[in-house]
N, C-alpha and C. Protein backbone atom coordinates (compact mmCIF):
# COMPACT_ATOMS: atom_id res chain seq x y z
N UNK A 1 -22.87 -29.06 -5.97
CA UNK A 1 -21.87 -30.07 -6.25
C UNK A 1 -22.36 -30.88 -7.46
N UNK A 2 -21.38 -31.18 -8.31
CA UNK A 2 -21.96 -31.60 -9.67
C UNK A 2 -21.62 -33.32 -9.38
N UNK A 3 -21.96 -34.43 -10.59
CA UNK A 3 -21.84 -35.93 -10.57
C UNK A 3 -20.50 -36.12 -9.85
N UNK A 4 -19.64 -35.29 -10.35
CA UNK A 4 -17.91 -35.47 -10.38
C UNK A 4 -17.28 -35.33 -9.52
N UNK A 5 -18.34 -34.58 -7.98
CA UNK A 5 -17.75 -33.96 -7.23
C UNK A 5 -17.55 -32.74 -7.22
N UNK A 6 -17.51 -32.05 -7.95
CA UNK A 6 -16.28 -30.78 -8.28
C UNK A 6 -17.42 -30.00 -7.79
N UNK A 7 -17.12 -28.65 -7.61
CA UNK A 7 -18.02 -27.37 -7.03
C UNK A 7 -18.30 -26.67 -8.58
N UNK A 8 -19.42 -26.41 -8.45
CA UNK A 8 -19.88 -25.43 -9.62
C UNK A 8 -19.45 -24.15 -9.83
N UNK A 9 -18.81 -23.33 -10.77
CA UNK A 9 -17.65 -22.33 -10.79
C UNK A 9 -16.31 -22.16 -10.39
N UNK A 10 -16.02 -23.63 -9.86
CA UNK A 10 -14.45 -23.88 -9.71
C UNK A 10 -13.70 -24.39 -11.15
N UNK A 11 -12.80 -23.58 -11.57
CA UNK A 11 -11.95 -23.68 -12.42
C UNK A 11 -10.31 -23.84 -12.88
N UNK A 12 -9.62 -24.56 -13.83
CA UNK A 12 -8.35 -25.03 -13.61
C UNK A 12 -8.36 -24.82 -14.83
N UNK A 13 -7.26 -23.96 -15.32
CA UNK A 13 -6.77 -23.89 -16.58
C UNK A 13 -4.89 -24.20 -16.47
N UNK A 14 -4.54 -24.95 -17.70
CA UNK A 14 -3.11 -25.11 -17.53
C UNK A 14 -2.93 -24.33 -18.80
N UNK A 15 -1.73 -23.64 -18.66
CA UNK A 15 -1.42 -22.95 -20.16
C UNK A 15 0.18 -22.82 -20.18
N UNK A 16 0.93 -23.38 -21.36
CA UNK A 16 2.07 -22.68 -21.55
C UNK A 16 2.87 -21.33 -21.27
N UNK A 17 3.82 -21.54 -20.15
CA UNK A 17 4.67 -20.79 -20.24
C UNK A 17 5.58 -19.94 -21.00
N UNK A 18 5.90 -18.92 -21.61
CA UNK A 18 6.50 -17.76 -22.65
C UNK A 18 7.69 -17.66 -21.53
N UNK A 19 9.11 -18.26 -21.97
CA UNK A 19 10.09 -17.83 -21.11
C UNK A 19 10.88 -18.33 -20.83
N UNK A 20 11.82 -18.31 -19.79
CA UNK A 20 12.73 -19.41 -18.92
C UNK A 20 11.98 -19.10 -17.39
N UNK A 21 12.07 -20.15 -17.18
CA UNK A 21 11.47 -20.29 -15.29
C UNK A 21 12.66 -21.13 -15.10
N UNK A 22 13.08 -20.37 -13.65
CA UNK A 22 14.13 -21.50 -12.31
C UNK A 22 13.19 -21.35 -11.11
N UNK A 23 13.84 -22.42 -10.71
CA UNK A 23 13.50 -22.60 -9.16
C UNK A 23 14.25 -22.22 -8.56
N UNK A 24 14.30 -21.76 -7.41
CA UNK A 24 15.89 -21.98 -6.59
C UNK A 24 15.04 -22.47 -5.02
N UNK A 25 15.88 -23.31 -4.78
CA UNK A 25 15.65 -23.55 -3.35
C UNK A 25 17.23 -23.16 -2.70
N UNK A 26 16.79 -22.56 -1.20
CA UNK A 26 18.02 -21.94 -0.62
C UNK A 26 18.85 -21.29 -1.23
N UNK A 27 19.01 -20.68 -2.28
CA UNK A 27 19.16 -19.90 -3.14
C UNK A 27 20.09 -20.81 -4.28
N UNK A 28 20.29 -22.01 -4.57
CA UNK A 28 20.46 -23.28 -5.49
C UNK A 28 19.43 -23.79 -6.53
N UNK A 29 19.64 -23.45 -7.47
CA UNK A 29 18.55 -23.86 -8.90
C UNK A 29 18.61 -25.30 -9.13
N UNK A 30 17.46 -25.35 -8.56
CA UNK A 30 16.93 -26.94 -8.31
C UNK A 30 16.38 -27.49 -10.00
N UNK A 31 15.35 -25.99 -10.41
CA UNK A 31 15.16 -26.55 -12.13
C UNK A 31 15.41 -25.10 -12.56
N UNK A 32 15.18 -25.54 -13.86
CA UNK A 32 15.89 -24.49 -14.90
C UNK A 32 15.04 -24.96 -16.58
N UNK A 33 14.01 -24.19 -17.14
CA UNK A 33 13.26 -25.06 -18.06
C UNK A 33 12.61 -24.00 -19.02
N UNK A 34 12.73 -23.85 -19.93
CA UNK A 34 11.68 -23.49 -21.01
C UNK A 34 10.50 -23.76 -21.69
N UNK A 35 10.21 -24.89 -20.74
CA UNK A 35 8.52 -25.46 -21.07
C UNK A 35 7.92 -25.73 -20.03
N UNK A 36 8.12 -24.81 -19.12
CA UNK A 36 7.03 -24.60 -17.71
C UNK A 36 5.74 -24.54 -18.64
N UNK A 37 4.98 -24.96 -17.37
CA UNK A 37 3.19 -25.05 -17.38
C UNK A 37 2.81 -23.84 -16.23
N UNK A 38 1.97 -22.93 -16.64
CA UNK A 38 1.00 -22.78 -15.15
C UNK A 38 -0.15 -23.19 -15.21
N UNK A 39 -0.47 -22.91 -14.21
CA UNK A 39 -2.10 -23.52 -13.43
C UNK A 39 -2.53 -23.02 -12.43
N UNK A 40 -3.73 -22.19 -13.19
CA UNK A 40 -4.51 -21.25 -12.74
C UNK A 40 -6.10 -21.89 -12.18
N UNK A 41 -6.24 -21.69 -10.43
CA UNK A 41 -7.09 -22.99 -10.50
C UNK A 41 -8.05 -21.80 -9.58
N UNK A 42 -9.11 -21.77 -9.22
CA UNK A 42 -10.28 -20.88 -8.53
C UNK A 42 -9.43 -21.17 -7.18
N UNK A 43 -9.15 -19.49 -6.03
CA UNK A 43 -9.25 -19.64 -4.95
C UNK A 43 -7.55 -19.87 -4.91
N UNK A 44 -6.76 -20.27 -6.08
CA UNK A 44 -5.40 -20.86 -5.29
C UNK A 44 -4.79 -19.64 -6.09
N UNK A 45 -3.35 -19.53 -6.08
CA UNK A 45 -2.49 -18.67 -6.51
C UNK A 45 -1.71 -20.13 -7.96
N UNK A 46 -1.25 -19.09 -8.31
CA UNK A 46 -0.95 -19.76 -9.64
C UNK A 46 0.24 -20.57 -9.29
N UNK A 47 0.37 -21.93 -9.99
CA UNK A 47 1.16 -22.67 -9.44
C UNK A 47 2.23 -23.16 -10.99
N UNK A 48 3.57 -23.21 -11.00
CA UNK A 48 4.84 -23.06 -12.03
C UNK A 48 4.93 -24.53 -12.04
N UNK A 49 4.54 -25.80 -12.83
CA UNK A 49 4.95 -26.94 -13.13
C UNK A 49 6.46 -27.13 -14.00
N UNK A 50 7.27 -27.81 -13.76
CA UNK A 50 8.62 -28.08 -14.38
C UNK A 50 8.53 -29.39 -15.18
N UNK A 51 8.55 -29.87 -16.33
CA UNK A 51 8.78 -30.78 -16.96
C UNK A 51 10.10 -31.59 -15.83
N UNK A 52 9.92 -32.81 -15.24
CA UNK A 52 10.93 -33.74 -15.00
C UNK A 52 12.25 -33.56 -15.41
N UNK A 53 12.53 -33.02 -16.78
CA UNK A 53 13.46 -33.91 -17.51
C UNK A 53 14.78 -32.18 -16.41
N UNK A 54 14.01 -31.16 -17.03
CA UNK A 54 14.16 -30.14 -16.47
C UNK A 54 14.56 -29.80 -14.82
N UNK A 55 14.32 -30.82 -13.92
CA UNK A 55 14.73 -30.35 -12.66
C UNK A 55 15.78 -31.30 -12.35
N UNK A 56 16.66 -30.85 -11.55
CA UNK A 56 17.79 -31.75 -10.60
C UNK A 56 17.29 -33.19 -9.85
N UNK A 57 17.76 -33.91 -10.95
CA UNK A 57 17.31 -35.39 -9.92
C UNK A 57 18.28 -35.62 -9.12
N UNK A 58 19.49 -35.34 -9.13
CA UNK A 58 20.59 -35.56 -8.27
C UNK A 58 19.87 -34.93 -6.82
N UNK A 59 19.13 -33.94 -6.81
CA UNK A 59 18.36 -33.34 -5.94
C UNK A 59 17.44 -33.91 -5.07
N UNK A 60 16.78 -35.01 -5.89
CA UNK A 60 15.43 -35.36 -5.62
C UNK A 60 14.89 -36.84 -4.52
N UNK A 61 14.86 -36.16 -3.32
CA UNK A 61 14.08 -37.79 -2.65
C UNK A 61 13.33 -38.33 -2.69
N UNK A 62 12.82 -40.01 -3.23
CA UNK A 62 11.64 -40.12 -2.52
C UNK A 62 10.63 -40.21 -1.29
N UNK A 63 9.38 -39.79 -1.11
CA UNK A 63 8.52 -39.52 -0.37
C UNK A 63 7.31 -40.60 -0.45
N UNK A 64 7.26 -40.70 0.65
CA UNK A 64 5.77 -41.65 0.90
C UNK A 64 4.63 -40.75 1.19
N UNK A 65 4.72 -39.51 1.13
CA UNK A 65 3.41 -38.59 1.17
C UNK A 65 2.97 -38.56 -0.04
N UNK A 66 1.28 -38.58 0.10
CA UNK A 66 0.40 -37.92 -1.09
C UNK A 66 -0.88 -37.63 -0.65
N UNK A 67 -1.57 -36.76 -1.62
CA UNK A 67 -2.99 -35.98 -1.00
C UNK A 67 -3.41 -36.06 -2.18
N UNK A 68 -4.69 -35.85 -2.23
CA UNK A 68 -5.84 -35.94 -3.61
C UNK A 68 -6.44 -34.51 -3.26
N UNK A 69 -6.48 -34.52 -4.73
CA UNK A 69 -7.16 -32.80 -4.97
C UNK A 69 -8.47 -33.04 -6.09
N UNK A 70 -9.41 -32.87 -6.01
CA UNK A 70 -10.76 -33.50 -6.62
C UNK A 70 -10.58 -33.16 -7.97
N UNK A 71 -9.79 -31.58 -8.14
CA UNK A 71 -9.91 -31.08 -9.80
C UNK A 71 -8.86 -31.66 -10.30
N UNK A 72 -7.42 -32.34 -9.48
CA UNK A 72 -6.43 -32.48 -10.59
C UNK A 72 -6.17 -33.95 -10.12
N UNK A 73 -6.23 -34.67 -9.19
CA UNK A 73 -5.87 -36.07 -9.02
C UNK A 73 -5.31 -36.28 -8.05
N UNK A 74 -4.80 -37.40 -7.46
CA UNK A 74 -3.60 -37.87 -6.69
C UNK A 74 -2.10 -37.77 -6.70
N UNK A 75 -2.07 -36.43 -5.67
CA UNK A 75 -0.51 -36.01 -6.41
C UNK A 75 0.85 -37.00 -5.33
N UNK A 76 1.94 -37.08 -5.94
CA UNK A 76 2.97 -37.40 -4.82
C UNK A 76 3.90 -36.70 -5.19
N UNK A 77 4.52 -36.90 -3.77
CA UNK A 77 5.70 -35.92 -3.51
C UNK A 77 7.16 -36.02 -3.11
N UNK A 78 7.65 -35.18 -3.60
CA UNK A 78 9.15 -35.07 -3.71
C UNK A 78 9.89 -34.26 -2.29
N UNK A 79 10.87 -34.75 -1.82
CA UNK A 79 12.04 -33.79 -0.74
C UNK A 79 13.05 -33.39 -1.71
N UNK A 80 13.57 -32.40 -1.29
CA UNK A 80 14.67 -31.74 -2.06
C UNK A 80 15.73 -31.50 -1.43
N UNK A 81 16.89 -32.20 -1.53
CA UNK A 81 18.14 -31.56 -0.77
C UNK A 81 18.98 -30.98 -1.71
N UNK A 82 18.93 -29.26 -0.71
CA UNK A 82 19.41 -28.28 -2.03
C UNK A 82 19.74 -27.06 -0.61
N UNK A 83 21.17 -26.62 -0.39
CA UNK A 83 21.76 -24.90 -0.03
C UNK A 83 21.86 -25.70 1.76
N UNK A 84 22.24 -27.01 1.15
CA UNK A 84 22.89 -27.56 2.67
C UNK A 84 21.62 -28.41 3.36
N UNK A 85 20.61 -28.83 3.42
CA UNK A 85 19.20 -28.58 3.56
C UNK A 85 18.06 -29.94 3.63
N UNK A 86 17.42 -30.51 3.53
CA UNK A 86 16.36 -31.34 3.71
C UNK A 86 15.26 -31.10 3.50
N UNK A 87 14.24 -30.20 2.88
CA UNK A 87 13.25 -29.72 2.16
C UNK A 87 11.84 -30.95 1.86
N UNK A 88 11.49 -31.48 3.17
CA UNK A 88 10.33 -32.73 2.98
C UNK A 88 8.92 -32.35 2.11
N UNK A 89 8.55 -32.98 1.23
CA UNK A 89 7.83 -32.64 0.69
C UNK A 89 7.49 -31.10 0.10
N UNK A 90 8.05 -31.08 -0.50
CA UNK A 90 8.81 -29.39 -1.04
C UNK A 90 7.95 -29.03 -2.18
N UNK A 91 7.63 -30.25 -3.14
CA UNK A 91 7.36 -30.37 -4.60
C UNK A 91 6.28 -31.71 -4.61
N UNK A 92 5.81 -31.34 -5.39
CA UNK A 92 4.86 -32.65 -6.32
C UNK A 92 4.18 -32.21 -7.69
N UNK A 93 3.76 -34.18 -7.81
CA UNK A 93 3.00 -33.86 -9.04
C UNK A 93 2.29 -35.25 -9.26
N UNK A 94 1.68 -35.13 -10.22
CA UNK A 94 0.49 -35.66 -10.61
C UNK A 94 0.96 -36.90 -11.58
N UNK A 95 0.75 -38.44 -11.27
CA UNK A 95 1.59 -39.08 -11.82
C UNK A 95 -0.02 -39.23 -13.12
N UNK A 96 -0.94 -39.36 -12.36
CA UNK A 96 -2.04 -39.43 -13.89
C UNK A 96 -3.05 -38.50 -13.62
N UNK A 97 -2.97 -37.14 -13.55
CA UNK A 97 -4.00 -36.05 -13.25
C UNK A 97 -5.54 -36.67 -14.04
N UNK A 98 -6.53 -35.81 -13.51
CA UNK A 98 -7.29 -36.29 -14.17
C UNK A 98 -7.71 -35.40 -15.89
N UNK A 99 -8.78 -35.71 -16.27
CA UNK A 99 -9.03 -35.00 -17.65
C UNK A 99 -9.22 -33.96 -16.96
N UNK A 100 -8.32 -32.84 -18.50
CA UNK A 100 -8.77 -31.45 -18.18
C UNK A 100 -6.89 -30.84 -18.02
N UNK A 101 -6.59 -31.60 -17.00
CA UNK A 101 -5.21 -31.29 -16.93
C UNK A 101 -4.20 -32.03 -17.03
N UNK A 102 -4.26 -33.10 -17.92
CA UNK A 102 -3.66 -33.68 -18.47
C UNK A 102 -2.31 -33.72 -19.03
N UNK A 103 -1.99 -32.21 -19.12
CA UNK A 103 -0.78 -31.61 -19.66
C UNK A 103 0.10 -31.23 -18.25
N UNK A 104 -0.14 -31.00 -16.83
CA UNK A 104 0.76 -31.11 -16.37
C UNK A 104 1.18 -32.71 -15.71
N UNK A 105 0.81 -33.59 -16.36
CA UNK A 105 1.70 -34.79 -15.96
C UNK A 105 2.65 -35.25 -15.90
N UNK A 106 3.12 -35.56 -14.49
CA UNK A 106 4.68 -36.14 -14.31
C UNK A 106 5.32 -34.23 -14.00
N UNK A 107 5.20 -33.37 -14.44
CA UNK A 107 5.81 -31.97 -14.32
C UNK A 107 5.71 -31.93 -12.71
N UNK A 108 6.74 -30.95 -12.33
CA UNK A 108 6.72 -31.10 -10.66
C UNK A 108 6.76 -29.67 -10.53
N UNK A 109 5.50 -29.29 -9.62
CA UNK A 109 5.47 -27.96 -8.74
C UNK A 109 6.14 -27.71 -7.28
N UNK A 110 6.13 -26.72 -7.14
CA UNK A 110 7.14 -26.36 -5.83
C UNK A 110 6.74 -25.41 -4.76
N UNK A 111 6.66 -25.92 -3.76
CA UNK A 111 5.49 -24.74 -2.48
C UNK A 111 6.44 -23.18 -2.76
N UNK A 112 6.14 -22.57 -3.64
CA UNK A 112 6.76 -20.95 -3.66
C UNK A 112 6.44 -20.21 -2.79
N UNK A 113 5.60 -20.40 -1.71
CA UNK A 113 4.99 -19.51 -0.71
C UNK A 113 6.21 -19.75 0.31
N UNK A 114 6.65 -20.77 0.45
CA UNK A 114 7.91 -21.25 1.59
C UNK A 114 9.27 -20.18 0.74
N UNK A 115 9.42 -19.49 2.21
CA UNK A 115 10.19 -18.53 1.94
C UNK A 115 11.94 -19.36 1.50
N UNK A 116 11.85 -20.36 1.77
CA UNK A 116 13.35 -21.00 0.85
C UNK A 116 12.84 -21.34 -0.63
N UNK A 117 12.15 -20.69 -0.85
CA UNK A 117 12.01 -21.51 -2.54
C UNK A 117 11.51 -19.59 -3.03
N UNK A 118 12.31 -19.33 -4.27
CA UNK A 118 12.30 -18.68 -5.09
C UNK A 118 11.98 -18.69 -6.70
N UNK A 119 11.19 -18.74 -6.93
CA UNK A 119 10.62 -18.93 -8.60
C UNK A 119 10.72 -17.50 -9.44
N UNK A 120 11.60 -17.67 -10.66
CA UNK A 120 12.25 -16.65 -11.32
C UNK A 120 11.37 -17.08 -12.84
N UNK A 121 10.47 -16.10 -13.44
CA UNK A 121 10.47 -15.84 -15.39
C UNK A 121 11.23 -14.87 -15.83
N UNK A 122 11.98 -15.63 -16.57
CA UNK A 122 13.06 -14.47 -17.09
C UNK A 122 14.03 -13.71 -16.15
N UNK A 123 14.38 -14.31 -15.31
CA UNK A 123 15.11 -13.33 -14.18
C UNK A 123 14.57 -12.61 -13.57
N UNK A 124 13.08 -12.61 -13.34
CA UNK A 124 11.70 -11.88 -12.12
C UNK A 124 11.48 -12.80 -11.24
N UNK A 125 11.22 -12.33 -10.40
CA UNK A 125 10.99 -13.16 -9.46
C UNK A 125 9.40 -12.80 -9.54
N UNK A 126 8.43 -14.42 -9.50
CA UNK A 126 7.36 -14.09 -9.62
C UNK A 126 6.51 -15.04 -8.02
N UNK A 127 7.46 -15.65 -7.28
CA UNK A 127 7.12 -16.20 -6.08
C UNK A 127 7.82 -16.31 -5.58
């Protein structure tokens, strides 16, 4: 364990997206964006950040949940009502990540493993 906390060979890279990425929750496109982020972090599966400006706020609840993650910060979180639905804590993000990943700030990720949420590049489905 290093000064910072962090584990030695744990790694987080954010890199620009090449594409169009949607979301769909319940099969309803929650975002829709051409300047997705991913983030490729040791141990996790790659996770699709959405620029804000880019997702459905008409969509979006607030949440009093949040969790800290040592490599990226104190994230909070979003509900989504989207395909009839209530979706608690569905999404988050990082209102001041720490250094390093700096670039997905304020961008909101989305649990793609939950079989109501569908994440499309280019019309693939990649979660």
């Amino acid at each position: 364990m290093s000064a910072d906390g962090t584990k030695a060979g744990h790694t987080v890279e954010v890199s620009d997206v090449d594409g169009r990425l949607r979301v769909l929750l319940h099969g309803e496109v929650v975002a829709d964006t051409t300047s997705a982020k991913v983030l490729h972090e040791t141990f996790i599966r790659p996770r699709w950040y959405v620029p804000p400006e880019d997702v459905r706020s008409d969509l979006l609840e607030v949440s009093g949940h949040s969790t800290h993650c040592p490599f990226k910060g104190d994230a909070s979180y979003k509900s989504v009502r989207a395909g009839g639905g209530l979706e608690e804590n569905i999404a988050w993000f990082y209102p001041e990540p720490i250094a390093g990943v700096e670039a997905i700030k304020g961008h909101l990720a989305f649990y793609d493993e939950r079989d109501e949420v569908q994440v499309e590049l280019d019309g693939e489905i990649v979660a």
